[in-house]
C-alpha atoms as a PDB file:
ATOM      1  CA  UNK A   1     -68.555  34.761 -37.420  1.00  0.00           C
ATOM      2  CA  UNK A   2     -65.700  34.083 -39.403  1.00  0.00           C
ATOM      3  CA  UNK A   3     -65.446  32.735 -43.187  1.00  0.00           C
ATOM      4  CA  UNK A   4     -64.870  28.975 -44.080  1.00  0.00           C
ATOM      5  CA  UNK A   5     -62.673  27.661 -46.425  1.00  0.00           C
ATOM      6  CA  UNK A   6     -64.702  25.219 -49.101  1.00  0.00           C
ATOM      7  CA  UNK A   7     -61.990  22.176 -49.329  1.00  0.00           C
ATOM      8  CA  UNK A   8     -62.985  20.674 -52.252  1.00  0.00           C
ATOM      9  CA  UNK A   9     -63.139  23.889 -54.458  1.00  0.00           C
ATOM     10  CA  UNK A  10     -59.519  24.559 -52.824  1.00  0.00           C
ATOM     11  CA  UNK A  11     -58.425  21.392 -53.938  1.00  0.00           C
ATOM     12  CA  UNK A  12     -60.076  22.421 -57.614  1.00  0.00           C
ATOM     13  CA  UNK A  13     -58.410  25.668 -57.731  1.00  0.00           C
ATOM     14  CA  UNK A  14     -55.140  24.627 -56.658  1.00  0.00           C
ATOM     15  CA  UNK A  15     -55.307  21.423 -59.678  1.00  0.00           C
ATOM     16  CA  UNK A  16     -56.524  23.540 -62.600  1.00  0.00           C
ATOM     17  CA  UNK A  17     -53.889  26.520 -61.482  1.00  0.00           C
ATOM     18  CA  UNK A  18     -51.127  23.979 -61.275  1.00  0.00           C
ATOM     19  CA  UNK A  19     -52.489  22.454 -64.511  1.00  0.00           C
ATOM     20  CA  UNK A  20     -52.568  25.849 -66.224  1.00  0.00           C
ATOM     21  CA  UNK A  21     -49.512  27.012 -64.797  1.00  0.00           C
ATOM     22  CA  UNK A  22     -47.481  23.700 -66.187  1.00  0.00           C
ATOM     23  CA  UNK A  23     -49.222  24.581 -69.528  1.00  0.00           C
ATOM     24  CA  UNK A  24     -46.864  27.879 -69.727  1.00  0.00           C
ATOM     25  CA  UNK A  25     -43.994  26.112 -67.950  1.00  0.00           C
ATOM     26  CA  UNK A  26     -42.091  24.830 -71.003  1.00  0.00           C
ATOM     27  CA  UNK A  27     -38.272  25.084 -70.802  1.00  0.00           C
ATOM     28  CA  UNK A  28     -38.445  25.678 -74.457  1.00  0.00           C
ATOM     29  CA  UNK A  29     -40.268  29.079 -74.195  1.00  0.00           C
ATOM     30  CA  UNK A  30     -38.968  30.217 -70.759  1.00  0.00           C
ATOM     31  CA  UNK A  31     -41.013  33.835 -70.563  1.00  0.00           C
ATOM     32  CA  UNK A  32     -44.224  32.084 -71.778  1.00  0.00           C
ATOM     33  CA  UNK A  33     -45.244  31.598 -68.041  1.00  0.00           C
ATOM     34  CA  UNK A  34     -44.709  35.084 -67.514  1.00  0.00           C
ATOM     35  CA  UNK A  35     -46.274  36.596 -70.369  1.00  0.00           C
ATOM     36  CA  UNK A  36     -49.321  34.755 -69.706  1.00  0.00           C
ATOM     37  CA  UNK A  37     -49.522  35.798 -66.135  1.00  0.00           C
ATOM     38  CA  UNK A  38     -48.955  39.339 -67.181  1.00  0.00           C
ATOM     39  CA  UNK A  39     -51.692  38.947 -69.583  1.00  0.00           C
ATOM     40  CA  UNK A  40     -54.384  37.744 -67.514  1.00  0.00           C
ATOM     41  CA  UNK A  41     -53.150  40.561 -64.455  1.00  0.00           C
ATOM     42  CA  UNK A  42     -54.182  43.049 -67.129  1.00  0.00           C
ATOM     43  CA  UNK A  43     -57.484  41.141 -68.024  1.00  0.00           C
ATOM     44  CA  UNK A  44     -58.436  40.147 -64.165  1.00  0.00           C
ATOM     45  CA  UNK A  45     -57.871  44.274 -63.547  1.00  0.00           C
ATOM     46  CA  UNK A  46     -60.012  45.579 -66.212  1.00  0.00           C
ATOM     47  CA  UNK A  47     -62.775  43.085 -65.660  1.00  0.00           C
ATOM     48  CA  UNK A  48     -62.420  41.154 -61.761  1.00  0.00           C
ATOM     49  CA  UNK A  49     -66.258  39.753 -62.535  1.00  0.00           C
ATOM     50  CA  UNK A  50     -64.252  37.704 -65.015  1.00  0.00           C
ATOM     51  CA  UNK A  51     -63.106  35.237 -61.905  1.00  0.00           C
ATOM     52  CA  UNK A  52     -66.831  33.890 -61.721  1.00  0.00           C
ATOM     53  CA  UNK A  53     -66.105  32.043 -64.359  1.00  0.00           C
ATOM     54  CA  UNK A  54     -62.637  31.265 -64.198  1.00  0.00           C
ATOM     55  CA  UNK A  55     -61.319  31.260 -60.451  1.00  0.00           C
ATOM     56  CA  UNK A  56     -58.032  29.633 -60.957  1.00  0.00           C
ATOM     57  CA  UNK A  57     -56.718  32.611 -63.311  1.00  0.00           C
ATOM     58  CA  UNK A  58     -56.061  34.615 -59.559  1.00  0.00           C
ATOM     59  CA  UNK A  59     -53.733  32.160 -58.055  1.00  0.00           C
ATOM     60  CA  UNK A  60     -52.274  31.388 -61.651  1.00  0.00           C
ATOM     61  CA  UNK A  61     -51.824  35.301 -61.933  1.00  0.00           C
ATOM     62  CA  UNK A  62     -50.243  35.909 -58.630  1.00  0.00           C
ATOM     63  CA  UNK A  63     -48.273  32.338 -59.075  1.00  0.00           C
ATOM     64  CA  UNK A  64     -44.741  33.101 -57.311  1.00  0.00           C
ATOM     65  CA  UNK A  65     -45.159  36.593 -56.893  1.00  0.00           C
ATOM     66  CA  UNK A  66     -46.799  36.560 -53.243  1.00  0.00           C
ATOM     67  CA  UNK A  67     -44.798  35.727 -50.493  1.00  0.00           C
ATOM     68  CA  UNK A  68     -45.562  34.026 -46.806  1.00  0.00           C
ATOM     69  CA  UNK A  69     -43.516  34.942 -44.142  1.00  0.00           C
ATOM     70  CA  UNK A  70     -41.848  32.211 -42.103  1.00  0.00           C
ATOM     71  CA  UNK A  71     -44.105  32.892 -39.017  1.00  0.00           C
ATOM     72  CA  UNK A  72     -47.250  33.011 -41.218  1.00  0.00           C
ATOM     73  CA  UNK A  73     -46.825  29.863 -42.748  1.00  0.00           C
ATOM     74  CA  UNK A  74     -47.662  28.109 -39.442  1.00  0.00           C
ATOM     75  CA  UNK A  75     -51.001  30.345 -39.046  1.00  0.00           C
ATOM     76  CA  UNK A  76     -51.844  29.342 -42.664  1.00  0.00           C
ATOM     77  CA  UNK A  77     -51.205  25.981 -42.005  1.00  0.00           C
ATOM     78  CA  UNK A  78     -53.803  25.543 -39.584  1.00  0.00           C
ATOM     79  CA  UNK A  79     -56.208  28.047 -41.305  1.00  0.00           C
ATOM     80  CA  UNK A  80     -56.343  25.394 -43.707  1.00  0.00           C
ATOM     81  CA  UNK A  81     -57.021  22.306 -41.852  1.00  0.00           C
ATOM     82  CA  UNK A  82     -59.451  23.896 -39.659  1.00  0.00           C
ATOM     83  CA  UNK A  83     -61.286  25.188 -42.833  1.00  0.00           C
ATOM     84  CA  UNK A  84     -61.180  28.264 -40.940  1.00  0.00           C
ATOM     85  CA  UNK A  85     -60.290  31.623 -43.877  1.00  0.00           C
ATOM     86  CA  UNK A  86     -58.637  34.702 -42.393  1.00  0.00           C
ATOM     87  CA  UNK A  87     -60.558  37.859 -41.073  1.00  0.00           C
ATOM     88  CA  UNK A  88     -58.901  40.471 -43.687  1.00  0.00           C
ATOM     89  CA  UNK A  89     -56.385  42.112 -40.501  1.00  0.00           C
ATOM     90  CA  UNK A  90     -55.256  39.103 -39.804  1.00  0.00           C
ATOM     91  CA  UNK A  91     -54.894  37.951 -43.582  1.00  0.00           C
ATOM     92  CA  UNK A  92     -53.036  41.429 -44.563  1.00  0.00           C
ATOM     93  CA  UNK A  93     -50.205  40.575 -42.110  1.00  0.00           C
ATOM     94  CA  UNK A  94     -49.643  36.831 -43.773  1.00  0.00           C
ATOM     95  CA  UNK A  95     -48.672  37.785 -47.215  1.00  0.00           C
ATOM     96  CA  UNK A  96     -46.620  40.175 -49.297  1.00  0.00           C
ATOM     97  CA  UNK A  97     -47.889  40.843 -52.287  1.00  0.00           C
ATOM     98  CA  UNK A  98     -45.098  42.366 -54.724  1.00  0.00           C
ATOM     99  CA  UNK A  99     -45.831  45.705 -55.310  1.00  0.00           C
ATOM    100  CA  UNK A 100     -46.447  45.621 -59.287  1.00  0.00           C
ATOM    101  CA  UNK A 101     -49.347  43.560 -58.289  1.00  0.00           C
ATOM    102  CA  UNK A 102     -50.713  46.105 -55.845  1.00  0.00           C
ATOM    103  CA  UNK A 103     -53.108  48.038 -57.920  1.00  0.00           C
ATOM    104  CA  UNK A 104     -54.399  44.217 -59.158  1.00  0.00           C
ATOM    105  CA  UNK A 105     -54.943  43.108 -55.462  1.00  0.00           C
ATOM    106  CA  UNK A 106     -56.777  46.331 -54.501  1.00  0.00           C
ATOM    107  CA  UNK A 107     -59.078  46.004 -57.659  1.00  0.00           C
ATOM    108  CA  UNK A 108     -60.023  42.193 -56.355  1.00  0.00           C
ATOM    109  CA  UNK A 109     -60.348  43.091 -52.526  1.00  0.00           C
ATOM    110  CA  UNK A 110     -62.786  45.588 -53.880  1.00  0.00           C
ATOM    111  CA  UNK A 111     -64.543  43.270 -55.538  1.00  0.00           C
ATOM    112  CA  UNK A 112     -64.917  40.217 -53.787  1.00  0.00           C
ATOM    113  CA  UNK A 113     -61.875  40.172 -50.567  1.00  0.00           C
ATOM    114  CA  UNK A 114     -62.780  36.615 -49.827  1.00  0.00           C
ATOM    115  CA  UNK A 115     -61.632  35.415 -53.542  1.00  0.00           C
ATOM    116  CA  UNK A 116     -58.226  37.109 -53.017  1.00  0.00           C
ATOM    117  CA  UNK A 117     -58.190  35.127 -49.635  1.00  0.00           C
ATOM    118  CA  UNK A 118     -58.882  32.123 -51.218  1.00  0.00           C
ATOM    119  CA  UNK A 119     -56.857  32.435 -54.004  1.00  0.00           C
ATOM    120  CA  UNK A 120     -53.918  32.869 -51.453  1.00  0.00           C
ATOM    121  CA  UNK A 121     -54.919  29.741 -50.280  1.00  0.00           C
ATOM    122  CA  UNK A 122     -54.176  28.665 -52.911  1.00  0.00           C
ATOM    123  CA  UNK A 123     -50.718  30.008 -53.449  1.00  0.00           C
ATOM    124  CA  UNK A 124     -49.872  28.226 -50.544  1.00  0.00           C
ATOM    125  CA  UNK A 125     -50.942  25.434 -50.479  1.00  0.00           C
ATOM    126  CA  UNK A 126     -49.053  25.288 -54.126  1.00  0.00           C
ATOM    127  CA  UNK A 127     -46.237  26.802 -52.806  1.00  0.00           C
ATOM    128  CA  UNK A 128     -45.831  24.098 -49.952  1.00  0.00           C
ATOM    129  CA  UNK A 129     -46.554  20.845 -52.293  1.00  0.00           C
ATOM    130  CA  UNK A 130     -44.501  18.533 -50.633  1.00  0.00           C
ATOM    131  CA  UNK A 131     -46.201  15.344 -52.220  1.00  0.00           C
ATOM    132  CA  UNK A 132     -46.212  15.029 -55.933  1.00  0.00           C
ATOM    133  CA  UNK A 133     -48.235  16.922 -58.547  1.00  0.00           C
ATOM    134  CA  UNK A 134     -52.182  17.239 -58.541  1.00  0.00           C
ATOM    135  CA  UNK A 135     -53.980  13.933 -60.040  1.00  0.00           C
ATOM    136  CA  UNK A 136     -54.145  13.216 -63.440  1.00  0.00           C
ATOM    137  CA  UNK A 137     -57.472  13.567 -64.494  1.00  0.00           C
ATOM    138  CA  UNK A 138     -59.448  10.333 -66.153  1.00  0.00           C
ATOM    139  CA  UNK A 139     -57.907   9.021 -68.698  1.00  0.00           C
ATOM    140  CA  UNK A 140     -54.893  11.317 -69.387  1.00  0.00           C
ATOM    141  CA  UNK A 141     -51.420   9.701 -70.327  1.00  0.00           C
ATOM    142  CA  UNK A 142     -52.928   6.498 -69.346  1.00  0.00           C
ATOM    143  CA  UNK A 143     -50.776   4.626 -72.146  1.00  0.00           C
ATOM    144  CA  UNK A 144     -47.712   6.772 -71.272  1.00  0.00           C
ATOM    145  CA  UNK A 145     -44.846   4.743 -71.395  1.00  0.00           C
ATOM    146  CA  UNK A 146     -42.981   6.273 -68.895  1.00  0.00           C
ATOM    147  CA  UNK A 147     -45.419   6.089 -66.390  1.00  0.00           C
ATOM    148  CA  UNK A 148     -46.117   2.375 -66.678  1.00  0.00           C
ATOM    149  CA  UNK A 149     -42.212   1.362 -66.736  1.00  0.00           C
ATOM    150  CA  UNK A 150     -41.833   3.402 -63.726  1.00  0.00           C
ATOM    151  CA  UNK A 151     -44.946   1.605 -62.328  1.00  0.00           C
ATOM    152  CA  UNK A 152     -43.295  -1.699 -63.161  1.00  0.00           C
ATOM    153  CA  UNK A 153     -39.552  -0.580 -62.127  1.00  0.00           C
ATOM    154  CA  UNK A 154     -41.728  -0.231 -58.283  1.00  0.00           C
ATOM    155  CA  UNK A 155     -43.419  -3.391 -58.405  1.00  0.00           C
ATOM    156  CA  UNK A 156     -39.923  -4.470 -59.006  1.00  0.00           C
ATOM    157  CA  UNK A 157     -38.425  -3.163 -56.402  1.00  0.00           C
ATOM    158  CA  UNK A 158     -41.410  -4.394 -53.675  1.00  0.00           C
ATOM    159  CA  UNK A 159     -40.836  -8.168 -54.540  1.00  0.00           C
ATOM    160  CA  UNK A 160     -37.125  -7.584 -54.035  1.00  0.00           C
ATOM    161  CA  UNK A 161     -37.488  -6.151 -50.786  1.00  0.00           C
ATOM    162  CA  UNK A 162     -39.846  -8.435 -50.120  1.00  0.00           C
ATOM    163  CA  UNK A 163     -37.751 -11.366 -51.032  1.00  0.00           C
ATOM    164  CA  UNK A 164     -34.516  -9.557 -49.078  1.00  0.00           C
ATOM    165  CA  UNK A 165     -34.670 -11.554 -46.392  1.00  0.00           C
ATOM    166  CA  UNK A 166     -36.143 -14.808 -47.691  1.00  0.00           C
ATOM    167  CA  UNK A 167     -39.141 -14.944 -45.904  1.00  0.00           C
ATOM    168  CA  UNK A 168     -42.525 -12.454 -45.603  1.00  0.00           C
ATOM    169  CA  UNK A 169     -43.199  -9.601 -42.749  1.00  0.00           C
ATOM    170  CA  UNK A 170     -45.826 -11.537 -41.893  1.00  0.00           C
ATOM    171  CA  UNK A 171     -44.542 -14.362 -40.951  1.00  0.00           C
ATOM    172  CA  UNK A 172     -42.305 -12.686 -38.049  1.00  0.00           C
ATOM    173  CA  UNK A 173     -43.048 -13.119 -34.660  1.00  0.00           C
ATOM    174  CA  UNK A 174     -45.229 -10.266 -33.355  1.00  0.00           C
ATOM    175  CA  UNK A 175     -45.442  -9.067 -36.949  1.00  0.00           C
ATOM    176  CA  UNK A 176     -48.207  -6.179 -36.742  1.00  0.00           C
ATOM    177  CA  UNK A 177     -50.326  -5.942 -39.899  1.00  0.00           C
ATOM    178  CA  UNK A 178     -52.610  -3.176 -38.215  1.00  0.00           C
ATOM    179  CA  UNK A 179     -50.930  -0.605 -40.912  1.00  0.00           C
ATOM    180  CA  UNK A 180     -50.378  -2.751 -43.854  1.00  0.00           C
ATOM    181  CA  UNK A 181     -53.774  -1.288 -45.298  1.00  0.00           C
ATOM    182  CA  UNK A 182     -52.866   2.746 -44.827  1.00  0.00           C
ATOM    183  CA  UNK A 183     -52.888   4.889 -48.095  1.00  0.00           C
ATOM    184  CA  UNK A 184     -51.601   8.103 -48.540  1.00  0.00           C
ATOM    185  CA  UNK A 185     -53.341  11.139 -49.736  1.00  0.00           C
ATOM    186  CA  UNK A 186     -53.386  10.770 -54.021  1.00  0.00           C
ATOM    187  CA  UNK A 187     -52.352   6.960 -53.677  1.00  0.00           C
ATOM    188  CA  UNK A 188     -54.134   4.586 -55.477  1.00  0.00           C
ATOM    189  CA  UNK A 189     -56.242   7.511 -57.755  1.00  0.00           C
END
């Protein structure tokens, strides 16, 4: 019987890696990404029990360092919407691990192989973002100004398209609404 993949603690992983990964992305200290990632490699090999507590540190220490094959991608792909994780042969033939992080992947297969497959979940599911960063979380930059003139600038630019051609959509002849209610995924959080 094979493993499943838990979606929601996916989608957990893969927000508080990307959140602690942007944390060490600052263009003004350029290496502090990978110190930190060298730091916790060194941590996660001495003492794997550590990722009980802190799961995301994996993905986060492996961040851009494993790769997925062009043929594997599609396999991942629907690993992940089926829910369905990788028997370890067929994992071991979807990634490459760079080989400075082979002793740290052999010391986490040996303790727990299905947090390594997870974690390269993960990875790619990071690594193959194609909508915009993870949620903010509740109440985070909610008086940003950015944000809300680029929230305005859009509302904006809807009543001008929707004043274009001087009259509503749904006034047209045969006008469908049947889609005017759709919502994309992390719309309207």
């Amino acid at each position: 019987m094979s493993q499943k993949f838990n979606a929601a603690r996916l989608e957990q992983l893969k927000s508080d890696a990307y959140e602690n990964i942007e944390s060490y992305n600052d263009p003004d200290t350029p290496k502090a990404l990978a110190a930190f990632t060298e730091q916790i490699k060194g941590i996660l090999h001495a003492a794997p029990d550590m990722l009980q507590s802190v799961p995301e540190y994996l993905p986060v220490a492996l961040y851009g360092r494993v790769k997925f094959p062009g043929e594997a991608k599609l396999k991942w792909s629907q690993w992940l919407k089926t829910g369905n994780a990788p028997a370890w042969d067929d994992f071991k033939t979807t990634v490459a691990f760079n080989n400075a992080d082979l002793a740290l992947v052999k010391t986490i297969r040996a303790y727990n192989e299905s947090l390594l497959i997870e974690a390269c979940a993960v990875l790619f599911m990071l690594s193959n973002e194609t909508a915009a960063p993870p949620p903010r979380s509740k109440g985070a930059q909610d008086d940003d100004e950015d944000y809300e003139e680029e929230e305005d600038y859009s509302d904006e630019r809807d009543e001008a398209a929707d004043d274009y051609d001087g009259h509503d959509d749904e006034d047209e002849e045969g006008y469908d609404d049947q889609y005017d209610e759709i919502t994309f995924k992390r719309e309207g959080r």
